[in-house]
PDB file of N, CA and C in Angstrom:
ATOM      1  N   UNK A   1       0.823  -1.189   0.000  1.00  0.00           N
ATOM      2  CA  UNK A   1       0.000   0.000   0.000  1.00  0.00           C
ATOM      3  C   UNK A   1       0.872   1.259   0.000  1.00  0.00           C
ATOM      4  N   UNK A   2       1.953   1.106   1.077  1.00  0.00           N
ATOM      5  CA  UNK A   2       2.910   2.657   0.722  1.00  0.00           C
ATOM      6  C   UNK A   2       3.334   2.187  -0.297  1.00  0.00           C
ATOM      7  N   UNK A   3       3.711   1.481  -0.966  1.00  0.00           N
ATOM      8  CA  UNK A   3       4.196   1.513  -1.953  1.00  0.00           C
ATOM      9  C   UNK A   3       3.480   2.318  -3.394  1.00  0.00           C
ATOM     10  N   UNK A   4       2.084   1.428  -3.467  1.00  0.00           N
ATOM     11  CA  UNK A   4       1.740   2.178  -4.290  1.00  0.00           C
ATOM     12  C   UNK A   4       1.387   3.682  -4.444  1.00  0.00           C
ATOM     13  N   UNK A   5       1.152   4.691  -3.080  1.00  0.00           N
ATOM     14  CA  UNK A   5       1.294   5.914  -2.334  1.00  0.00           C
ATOM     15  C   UNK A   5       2.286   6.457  -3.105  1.00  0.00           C
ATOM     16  N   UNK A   6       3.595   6.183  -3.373  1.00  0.00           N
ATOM     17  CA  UNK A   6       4.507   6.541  -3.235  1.00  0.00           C
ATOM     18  C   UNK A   6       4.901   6.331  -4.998  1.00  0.00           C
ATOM     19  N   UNK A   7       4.648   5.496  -5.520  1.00  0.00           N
ATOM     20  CA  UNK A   7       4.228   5.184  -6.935  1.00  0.00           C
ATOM     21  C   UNK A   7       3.726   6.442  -7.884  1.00  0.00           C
ATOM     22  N   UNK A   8       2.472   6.532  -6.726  1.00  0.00           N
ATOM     23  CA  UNK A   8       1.327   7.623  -7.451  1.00  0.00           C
ATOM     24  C   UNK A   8       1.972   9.056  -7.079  1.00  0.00           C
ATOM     25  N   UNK A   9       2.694   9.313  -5.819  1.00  0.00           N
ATOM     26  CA  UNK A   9       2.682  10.346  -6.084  1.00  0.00           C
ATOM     27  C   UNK A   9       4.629  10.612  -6.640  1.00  0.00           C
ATOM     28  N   UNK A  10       5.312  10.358  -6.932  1.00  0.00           N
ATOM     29  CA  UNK A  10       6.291  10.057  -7.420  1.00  0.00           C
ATOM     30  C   UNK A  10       5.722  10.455  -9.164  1.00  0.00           C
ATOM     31  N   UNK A  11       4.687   9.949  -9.530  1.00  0.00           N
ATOM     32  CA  UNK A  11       4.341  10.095 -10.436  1.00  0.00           C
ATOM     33  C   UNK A  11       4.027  11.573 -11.050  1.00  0.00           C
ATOM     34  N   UNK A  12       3.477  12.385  -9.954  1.00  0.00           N
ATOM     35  CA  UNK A  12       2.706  13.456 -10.254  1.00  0.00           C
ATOM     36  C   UNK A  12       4.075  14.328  -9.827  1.00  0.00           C
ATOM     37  N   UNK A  13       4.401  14.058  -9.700  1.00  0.00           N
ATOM     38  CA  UNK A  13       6.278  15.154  -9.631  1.00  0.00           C
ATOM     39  C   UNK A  13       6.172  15.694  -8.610  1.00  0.00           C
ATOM     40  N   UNK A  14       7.712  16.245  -8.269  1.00  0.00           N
ATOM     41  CA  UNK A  14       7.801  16.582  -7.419  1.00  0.00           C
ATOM     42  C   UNK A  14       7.481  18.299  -6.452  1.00  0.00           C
ATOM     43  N   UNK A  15       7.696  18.795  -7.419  1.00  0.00           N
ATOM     44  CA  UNK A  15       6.796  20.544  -7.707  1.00  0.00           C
ATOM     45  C   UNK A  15       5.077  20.110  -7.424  1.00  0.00           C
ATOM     46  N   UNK A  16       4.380  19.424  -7.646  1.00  0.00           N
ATOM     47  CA  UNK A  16       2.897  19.325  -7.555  1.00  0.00           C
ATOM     48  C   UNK A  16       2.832  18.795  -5.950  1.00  0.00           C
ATOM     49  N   UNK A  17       3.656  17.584  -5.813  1.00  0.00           N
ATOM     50  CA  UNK A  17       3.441  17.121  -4.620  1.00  0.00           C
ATOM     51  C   UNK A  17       3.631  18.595  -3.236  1.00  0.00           C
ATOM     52  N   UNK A  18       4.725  18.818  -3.798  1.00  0.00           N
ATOM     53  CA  UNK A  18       5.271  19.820  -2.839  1.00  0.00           C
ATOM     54  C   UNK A  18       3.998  20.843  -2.329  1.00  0.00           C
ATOM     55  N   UNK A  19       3.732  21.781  -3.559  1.00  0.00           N
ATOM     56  CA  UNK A  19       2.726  22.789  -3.787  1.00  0.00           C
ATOM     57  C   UNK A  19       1.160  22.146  -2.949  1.00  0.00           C
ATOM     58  N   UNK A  20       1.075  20.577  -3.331  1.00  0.00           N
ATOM     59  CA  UNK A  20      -0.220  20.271  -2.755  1.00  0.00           C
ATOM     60  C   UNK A  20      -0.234  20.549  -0.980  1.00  0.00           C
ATOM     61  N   UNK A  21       1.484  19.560  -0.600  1.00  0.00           N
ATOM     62  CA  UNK A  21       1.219  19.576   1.021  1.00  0.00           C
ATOM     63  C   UNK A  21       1.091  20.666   1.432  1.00  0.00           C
ATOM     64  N   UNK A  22       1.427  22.140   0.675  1.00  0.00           N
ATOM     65  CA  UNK A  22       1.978  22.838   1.184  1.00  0.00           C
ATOM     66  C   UNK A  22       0.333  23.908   1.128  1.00  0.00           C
ATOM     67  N   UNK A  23      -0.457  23.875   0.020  1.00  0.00           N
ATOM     68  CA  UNK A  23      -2.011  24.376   0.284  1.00  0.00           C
ATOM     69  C   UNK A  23      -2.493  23.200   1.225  1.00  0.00           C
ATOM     70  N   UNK A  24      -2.352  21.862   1.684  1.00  0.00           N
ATOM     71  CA  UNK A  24      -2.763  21.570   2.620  1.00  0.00           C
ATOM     72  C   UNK A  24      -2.493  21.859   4.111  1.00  0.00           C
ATOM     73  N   UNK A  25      -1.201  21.974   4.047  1.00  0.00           N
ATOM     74  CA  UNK A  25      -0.555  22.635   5.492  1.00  0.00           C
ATOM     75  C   UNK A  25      -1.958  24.126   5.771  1.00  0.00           C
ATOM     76  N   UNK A  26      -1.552  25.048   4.771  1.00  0.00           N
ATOM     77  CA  UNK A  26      -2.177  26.086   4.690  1.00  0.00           C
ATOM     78  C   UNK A  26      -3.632  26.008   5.216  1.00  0.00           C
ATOM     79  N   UNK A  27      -4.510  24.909   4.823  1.00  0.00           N
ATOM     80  CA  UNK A  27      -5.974  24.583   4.867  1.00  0.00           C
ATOM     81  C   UNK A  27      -6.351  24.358   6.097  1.00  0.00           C
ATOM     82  N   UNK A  28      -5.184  23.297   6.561  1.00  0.00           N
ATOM     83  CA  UNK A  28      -5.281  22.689   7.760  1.00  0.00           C
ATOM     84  C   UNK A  28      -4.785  23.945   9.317  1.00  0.00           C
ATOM     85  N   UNK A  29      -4.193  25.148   9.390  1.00  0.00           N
ATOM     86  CA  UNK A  29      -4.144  25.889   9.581  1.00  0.00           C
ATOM     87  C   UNK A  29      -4.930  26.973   9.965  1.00  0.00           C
ATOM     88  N   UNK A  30      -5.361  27.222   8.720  1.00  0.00           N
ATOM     89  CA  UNK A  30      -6.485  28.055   8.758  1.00  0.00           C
ATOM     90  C   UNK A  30      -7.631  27.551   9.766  1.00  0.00           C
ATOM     91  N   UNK A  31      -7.856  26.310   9.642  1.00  0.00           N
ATOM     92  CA  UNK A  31      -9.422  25.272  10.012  1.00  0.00           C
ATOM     93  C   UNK A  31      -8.856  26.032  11.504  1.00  0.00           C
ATOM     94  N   UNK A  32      -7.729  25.194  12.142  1.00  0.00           N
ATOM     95  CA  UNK A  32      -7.122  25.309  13.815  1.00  0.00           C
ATOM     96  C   UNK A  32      -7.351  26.924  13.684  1.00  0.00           C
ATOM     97  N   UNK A  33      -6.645  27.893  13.199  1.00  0.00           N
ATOM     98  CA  UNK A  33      -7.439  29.611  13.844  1.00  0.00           C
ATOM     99  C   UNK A  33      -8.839  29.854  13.687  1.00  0.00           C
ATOM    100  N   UNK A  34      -9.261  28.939  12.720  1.00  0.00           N
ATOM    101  CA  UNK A  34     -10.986  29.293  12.876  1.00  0.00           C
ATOM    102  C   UNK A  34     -11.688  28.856  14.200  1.00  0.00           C
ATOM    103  N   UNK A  35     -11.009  27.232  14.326  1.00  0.00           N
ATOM    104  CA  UNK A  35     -11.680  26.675  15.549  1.00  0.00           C
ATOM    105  C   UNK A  35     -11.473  27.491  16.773  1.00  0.00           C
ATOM    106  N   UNK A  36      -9.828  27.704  16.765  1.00  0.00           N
ATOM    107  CA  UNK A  36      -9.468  28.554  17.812  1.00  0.00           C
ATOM    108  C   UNK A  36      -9.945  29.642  18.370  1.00  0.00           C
ATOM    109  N   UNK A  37     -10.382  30.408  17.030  1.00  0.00           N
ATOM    110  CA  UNK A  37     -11.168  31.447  17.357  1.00  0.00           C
ATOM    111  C   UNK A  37     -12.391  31.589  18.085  1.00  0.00           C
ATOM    112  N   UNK A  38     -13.238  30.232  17.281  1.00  0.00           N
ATOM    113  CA  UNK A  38     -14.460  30.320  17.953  1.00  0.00           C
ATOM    114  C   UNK A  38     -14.969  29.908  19.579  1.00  0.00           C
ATOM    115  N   UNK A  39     -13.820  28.871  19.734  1.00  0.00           N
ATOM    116  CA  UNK A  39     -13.732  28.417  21.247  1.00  0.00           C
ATOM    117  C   UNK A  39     -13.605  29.345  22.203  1.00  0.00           C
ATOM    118  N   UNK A  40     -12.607  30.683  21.694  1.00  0.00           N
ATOM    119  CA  UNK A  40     -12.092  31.776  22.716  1.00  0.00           C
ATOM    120  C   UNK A  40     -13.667  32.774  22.189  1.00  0.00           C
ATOM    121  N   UNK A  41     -14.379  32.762  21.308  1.00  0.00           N
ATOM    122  CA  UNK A  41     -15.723  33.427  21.750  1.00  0.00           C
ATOM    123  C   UNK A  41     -16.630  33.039  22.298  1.00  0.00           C
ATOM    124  N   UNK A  42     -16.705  32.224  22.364  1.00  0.00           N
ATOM    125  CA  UNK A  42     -17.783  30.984  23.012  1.00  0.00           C
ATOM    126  C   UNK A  42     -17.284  31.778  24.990  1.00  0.00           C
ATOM    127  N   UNK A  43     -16.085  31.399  25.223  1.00  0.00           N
ATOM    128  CA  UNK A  43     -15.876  31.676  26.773  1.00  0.00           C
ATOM    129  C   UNK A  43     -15.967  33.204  26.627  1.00  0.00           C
ATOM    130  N   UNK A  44     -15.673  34.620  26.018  1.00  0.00           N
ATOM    131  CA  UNK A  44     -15.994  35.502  26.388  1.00  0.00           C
ATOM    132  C   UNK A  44     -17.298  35.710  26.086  1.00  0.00           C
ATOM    133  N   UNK A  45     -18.230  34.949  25.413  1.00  0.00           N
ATOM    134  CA  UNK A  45     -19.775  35.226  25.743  1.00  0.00           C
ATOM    135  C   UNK A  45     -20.021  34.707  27.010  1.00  0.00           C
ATOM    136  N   UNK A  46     -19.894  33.617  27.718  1.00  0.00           N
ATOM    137  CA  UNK A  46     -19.554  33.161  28.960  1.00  0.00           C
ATOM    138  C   UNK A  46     -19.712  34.262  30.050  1.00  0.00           C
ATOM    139  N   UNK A  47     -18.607  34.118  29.592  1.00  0.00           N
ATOM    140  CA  UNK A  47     -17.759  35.519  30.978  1.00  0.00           C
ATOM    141  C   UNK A  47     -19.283  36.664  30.575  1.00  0.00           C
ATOM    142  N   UNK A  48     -19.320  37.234  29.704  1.00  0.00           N
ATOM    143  CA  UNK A  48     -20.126  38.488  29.461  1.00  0.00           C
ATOM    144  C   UNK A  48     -21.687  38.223  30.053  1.00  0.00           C
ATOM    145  N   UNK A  49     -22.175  37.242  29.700  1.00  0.00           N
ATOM    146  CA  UNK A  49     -23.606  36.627  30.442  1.00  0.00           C
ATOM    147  C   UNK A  49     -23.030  36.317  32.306  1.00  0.00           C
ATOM    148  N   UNK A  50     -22.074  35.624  32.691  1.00  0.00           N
ATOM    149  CA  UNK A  50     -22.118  35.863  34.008  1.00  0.00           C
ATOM    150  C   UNK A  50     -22.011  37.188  34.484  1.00  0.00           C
ATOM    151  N   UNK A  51     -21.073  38.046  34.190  1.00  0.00           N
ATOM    152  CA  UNK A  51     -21.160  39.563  34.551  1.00  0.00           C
ATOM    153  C   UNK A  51     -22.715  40.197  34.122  1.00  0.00           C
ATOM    154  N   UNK A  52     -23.068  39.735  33.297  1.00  0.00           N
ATOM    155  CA  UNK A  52     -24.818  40.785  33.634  1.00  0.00           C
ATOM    156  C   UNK A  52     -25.762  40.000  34.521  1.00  0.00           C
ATOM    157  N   UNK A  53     -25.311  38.347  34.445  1.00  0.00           N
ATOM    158  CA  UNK A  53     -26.606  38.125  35.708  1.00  0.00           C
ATOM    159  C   UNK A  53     -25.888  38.329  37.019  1.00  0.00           C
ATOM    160  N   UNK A  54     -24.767  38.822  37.597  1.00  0.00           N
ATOM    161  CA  UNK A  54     -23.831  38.890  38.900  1.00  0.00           C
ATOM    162  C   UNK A  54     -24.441  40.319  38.803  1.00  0.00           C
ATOM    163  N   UNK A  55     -24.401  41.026  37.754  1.00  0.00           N
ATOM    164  CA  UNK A  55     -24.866  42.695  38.251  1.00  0.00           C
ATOM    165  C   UNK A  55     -26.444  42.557  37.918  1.00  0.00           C
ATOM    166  N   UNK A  56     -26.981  42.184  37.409  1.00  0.00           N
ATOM    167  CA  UNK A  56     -28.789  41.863  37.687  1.00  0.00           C
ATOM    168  C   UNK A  56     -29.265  41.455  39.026  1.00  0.00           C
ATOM    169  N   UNK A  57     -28.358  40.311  39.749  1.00  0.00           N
ATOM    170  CA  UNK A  57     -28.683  39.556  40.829  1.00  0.00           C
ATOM    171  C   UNK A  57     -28.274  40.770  41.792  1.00  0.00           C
ATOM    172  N   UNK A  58     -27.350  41.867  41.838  1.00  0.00           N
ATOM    173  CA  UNK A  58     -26.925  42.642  42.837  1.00  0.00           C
ATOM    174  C   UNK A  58     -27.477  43.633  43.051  1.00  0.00           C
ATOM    175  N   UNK A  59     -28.152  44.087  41.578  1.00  0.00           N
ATOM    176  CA  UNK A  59     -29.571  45.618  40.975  1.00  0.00           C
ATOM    177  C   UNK A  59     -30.845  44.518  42.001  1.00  0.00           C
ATOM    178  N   UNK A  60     -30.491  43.822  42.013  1.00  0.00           N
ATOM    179  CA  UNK A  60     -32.556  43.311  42.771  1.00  0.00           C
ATOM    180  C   UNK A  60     -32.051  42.807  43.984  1.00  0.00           C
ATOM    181  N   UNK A  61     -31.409  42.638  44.282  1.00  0.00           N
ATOM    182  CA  UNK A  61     -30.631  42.372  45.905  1.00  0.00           C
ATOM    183  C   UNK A  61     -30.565  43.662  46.693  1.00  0.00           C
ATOM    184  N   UNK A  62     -30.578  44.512  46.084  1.00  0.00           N
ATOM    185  CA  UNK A  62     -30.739  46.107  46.674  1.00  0.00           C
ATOM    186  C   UNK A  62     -31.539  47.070  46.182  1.00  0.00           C
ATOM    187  N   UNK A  63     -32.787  46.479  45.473  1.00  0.00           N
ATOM    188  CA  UNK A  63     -33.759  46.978  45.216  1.00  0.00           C
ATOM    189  C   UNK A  63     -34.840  46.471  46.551  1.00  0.00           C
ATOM    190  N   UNK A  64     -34.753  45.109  46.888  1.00  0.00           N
ATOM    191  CA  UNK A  64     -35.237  44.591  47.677  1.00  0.00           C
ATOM    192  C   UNK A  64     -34.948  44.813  49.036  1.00  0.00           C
ATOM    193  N   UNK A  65     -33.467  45.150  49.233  1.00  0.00           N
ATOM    194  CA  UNK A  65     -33.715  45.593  50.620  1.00  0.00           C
ATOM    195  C   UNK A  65     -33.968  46.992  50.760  1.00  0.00           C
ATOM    196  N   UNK A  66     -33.702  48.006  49.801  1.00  0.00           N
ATOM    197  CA  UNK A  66     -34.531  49.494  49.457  1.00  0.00           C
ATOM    198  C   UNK A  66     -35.778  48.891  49.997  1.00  0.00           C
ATOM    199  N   UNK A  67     -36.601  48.272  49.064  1.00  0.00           N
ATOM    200  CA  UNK A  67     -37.671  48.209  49.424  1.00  0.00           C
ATOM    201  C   UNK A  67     -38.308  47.791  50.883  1.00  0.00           C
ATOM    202  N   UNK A  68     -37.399  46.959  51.391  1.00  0.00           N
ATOM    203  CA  UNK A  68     -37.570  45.983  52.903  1.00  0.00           C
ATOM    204  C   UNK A  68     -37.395  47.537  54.045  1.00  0.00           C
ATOM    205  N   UNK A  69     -36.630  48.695  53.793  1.00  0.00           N
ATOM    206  CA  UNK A  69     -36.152  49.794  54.623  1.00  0.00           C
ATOM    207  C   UNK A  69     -37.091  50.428  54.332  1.00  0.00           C
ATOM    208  N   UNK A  70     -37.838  50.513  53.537  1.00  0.00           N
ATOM    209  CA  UNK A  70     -38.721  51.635  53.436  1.00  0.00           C
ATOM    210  C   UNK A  70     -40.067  51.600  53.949  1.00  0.00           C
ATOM    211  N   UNK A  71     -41.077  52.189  54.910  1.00  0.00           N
ATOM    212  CA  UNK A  71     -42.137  52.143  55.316  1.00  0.00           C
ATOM    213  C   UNK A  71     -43.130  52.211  54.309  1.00  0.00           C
ATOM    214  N   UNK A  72     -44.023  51.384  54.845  1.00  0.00           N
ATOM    215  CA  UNK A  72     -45.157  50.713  54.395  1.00  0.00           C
ATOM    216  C   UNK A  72     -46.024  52.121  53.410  1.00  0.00           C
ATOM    217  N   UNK A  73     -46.244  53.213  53.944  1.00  0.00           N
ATOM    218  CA  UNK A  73     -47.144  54.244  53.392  1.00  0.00           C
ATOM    219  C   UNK A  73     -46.678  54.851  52.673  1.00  0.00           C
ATOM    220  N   UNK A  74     -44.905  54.633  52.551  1.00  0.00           N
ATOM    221  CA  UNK A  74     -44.427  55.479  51.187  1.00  0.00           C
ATOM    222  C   UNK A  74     -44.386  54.277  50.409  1.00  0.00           C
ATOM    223  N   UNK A  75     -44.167  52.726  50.449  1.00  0.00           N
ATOM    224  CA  UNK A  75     -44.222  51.964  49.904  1.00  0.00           C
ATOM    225  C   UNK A  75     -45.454  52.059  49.035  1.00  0.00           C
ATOM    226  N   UNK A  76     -46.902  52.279  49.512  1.00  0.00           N
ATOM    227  CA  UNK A  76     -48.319  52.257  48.718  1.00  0.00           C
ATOM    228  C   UNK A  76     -48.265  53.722  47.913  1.00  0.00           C
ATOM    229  N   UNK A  77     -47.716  54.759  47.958  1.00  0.00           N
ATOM    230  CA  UNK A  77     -46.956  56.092  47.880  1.00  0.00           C
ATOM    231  C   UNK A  77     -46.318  55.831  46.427  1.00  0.00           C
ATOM    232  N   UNK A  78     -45.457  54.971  46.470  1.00  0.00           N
ATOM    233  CA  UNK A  78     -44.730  54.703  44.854  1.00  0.00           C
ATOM    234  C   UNK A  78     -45.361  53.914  44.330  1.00  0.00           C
ATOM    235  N   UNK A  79     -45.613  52.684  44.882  1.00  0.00           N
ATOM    236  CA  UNK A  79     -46.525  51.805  44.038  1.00  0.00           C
ATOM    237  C   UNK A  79     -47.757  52.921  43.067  1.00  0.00           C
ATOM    238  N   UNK A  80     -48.471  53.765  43.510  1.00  0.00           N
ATOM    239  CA  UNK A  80     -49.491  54.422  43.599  1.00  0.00           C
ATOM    240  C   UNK A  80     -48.766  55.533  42.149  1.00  0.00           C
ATOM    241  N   UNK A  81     -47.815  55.931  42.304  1.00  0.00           N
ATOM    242  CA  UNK A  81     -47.247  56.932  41.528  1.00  0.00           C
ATOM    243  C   UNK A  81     -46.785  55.973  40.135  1.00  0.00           C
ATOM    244  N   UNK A  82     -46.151  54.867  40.787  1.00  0.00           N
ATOM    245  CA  UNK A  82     -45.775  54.030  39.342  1.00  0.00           C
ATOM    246  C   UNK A  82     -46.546  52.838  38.267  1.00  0.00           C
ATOM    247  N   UNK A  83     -48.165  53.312  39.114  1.00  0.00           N
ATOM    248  CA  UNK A  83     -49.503  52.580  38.314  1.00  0.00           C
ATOM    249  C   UNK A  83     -49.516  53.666  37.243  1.00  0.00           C
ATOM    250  N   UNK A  84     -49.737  55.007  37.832  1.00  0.00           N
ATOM    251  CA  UNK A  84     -50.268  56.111  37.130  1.00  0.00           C
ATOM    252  C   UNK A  84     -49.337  56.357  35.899  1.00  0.00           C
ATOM    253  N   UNK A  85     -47.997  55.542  36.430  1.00  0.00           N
ATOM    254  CA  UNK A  85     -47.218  56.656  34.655  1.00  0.00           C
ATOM    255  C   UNK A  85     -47.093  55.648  33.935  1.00  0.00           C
TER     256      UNK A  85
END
């Protein structure tokens, strides 16, 4: 089997062989920075979705205790103001 490999491409010279590995090197290259690329966006979408639900979870964690500090009659007070607009 290498043999005949080696037959065939022996055949097709040595300038073609060369030129082929060498757009394959190239192909094969390219594929690894594409993949590469997309793996390293994949984790900074990651990262970017935990940082807005860590600052979402911290905006209603202190909306809620705003709300828990504040007395009851200004509580019906905003509610009351933020039906109307």
């Amino acid at each position: 089997m290498v043999g005949l490999i080696t037959w065939a491409l022996g055949a097709l010279g040595r300038k073609v062989v060369l030129f082929g590995t060498l757009a394959l090197s190239g192909l094969l290259a390219l594929g690894l920075v594409w993949r590469s690329g997309r793996v390293t966006g994949r984790r900074e979408c990651v990262a970017m979705q935990s940082t807005a639900r860590i600052r979402t979870l911290k905006t209603s964690m202190e909306i809620r205790h705003e709300l828990a500090q504040t007395p009851a009659s200004d509580q019906r007070h905003r509610l009351e103001r933020w039906m109307w607009d």
